[in-house]
N, C-alpha and C. Protein backbone atom coordinates (compact mmCIF):
# COMPACT_ATOMS: atom_id res chain seq x y z
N UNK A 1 -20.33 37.43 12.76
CA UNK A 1 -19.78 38.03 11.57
C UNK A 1 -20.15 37.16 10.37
N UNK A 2 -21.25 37.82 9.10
CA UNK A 2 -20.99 36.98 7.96
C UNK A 2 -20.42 37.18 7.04
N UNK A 3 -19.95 36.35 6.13
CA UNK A 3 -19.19 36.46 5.35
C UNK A 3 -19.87 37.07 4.13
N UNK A 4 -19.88 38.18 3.85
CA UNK A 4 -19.92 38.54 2.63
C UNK A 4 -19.07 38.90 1.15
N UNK A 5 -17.76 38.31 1.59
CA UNK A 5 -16.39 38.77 0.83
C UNK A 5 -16.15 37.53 0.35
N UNK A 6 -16.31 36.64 -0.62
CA UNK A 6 -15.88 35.47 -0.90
C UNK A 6 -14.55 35.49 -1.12
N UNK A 7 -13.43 36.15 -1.01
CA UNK A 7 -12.16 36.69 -1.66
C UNK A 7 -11.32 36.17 0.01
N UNK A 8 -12.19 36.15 0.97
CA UNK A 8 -11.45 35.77 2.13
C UNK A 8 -11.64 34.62 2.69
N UNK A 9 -12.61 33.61 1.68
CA UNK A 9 -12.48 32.48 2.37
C UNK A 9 -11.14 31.44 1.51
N UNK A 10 -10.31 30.86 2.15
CA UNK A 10 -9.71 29.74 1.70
C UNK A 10 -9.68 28.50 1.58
N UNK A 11 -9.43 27.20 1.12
CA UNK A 11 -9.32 26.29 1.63
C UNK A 11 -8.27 26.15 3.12
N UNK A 12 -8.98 25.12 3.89
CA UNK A 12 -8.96 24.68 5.21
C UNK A 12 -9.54 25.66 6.16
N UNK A 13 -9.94 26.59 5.70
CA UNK A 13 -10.67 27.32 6.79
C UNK A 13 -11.21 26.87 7.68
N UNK A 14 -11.23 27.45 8.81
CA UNK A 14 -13.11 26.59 9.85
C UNK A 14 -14.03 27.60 9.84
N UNK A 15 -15.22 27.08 9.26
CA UNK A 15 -16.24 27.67 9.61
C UNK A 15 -17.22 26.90 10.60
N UNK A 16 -18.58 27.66 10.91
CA UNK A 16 -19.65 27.58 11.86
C UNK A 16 -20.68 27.69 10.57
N UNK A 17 -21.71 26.31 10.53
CA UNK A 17 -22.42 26.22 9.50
C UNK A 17 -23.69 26.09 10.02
N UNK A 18 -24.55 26.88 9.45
CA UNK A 18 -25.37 28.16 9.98
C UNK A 18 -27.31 26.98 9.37
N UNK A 19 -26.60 26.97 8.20
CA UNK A 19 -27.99 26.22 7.51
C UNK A 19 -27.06 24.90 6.07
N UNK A 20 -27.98 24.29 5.92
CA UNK A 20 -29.67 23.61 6.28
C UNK A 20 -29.50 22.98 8.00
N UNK A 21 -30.98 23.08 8.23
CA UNK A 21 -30.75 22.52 9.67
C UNK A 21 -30.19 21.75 9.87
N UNK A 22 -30.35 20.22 9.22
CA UNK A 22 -29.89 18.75 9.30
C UNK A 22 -27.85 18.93 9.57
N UNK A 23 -27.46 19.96 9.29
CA UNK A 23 -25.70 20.35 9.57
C UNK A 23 -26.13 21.45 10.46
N UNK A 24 -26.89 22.51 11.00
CA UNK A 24 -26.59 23.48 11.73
C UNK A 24 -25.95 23.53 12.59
N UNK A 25 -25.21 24.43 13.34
CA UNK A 25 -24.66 23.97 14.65
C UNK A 25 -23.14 23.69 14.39
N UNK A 26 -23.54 22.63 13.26
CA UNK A 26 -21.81 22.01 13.50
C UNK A 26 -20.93 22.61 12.94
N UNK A 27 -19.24 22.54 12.90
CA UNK A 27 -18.48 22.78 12.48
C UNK A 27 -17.61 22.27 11.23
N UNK A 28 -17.14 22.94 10.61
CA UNK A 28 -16.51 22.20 9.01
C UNK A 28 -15.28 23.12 9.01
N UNK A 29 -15.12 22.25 7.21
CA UNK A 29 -13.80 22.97 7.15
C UNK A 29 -13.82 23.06 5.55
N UNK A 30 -13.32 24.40 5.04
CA UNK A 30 -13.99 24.38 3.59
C UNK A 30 -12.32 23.78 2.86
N UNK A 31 -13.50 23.00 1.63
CA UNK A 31 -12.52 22.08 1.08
C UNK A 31 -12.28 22.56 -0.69
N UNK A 32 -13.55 23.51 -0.88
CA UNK A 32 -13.15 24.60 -2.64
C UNK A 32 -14.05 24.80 -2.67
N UNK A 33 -13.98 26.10 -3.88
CA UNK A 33 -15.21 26.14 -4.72
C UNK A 33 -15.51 24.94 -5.36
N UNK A 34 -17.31 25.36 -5.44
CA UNK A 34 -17.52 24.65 -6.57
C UNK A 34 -17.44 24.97 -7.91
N UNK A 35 -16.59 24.28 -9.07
CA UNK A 35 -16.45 24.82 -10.29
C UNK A 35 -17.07 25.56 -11.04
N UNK A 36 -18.36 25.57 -10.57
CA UNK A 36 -19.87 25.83 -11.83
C UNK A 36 -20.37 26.74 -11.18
N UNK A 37 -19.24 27.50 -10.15
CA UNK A 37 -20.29 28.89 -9.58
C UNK A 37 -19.19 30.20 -9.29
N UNK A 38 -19.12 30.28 -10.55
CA UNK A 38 -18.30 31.53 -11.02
C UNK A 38 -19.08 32.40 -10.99
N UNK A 39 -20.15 32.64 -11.06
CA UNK A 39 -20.77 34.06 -11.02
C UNK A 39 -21.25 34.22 -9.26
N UNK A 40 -21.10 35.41 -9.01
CA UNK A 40 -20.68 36.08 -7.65
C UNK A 40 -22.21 35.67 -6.83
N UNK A 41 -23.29 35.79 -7.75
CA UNK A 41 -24.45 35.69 -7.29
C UNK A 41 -24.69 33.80 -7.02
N UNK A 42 -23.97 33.05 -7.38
CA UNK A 42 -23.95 31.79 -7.28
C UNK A 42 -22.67 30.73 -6.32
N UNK A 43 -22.27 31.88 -6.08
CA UNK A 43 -21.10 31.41 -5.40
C UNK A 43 -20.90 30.06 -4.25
N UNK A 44 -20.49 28.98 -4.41
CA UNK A 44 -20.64 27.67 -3.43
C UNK A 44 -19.61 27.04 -2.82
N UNK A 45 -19.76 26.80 -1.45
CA UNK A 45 -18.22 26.43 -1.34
C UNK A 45 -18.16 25.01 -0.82
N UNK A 46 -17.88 23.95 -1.03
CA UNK A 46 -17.78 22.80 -0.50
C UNK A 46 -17.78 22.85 0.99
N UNK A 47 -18.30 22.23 2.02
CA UNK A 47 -17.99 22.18 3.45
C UNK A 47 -17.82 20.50 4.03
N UNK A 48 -16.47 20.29 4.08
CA UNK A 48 -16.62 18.79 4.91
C UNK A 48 -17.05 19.41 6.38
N UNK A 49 -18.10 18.29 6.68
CA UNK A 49 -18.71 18.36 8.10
C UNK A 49 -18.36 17.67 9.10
N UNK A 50 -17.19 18.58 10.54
CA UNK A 50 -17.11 17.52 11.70
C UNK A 50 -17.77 16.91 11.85
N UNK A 51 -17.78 15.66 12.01
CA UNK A 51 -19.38 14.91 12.63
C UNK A 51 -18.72 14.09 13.99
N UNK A 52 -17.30 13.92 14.04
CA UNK A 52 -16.86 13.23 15.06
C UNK A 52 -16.83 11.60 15.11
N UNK A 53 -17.27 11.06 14.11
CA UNK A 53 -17.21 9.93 13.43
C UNK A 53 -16.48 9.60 12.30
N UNK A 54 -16.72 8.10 11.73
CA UNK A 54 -15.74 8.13 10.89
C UNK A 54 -16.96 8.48 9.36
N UNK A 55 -17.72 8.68 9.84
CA UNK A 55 -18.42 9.33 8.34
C UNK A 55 -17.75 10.66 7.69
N UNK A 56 -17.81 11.12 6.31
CA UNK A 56 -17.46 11.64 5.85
C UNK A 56 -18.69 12.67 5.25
N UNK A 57 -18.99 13.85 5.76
CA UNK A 57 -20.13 14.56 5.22
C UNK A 57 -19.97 15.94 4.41
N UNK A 58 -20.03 16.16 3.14
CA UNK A 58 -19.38 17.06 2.78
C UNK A 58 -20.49 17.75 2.18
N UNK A 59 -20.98 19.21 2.68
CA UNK A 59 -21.84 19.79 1.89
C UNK A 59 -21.80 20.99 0.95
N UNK A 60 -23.07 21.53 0.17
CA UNK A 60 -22.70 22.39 -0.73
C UNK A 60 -23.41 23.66 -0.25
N UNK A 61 -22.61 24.47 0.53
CA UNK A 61 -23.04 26.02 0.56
C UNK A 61 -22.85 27.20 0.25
N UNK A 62 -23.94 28.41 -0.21
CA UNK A 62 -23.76 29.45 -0.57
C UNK A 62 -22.99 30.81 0.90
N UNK A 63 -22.81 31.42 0.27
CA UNK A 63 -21.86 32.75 1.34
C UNK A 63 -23.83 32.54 2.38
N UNK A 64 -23.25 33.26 3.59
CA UNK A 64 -24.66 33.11 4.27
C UNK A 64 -25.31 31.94 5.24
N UNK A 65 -24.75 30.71 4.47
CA UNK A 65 -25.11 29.77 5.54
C UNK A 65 -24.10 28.92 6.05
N UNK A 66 -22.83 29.62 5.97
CA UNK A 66 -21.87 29.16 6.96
C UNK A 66 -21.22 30.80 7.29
N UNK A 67 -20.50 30.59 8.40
CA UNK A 67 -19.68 32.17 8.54
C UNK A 67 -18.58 31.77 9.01
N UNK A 68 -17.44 32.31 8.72
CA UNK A 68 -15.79 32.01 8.94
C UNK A 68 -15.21 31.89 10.46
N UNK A 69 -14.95 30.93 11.02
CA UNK A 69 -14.58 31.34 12.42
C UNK A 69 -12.68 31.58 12.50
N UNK A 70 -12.43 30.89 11.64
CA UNK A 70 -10.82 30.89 11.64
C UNK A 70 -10.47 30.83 10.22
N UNK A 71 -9.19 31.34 10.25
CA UNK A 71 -8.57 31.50 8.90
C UNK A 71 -7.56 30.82 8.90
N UNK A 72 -6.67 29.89 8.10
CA UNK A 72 -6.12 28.87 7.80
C UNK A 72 -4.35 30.11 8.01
């Protein structure tokens, strides 16, 4: 299922993050928009990345390359 409804993602969600490769696979958890992407066609959502370590990886994706697995 992808997300094409930005209106249903929240913070703490979990998603399944789809692209860039270097995160594929893994799992996150969205942490906001990004401020500067108010227009629908630009839309970005912060993703901290499980990594299972104590690193902290937080990336910037558009609707499309993550998809929602759970809802907060």
């Amino acid at each position: 299922m992808f997300l094409e409804n930005s209106a249903r993602i929240q913070v703490g969600d979990r998603v399944l993050i789809l692209s860039p490769s270097y995160v594929a696979g893994k799992y996150g958890v969205v942490r906001g928009r990004e401020s500067n992407s108010d227009s629908p066609a630009n839309q970005r959502w912060l993703i901290q990345v499980d990594n299972g370590d104590a690193s902290e990886v937080v990336v910037s994706l558009i609707l499309g390359e993550f998809t929602l697995i759970s809802e907060e």
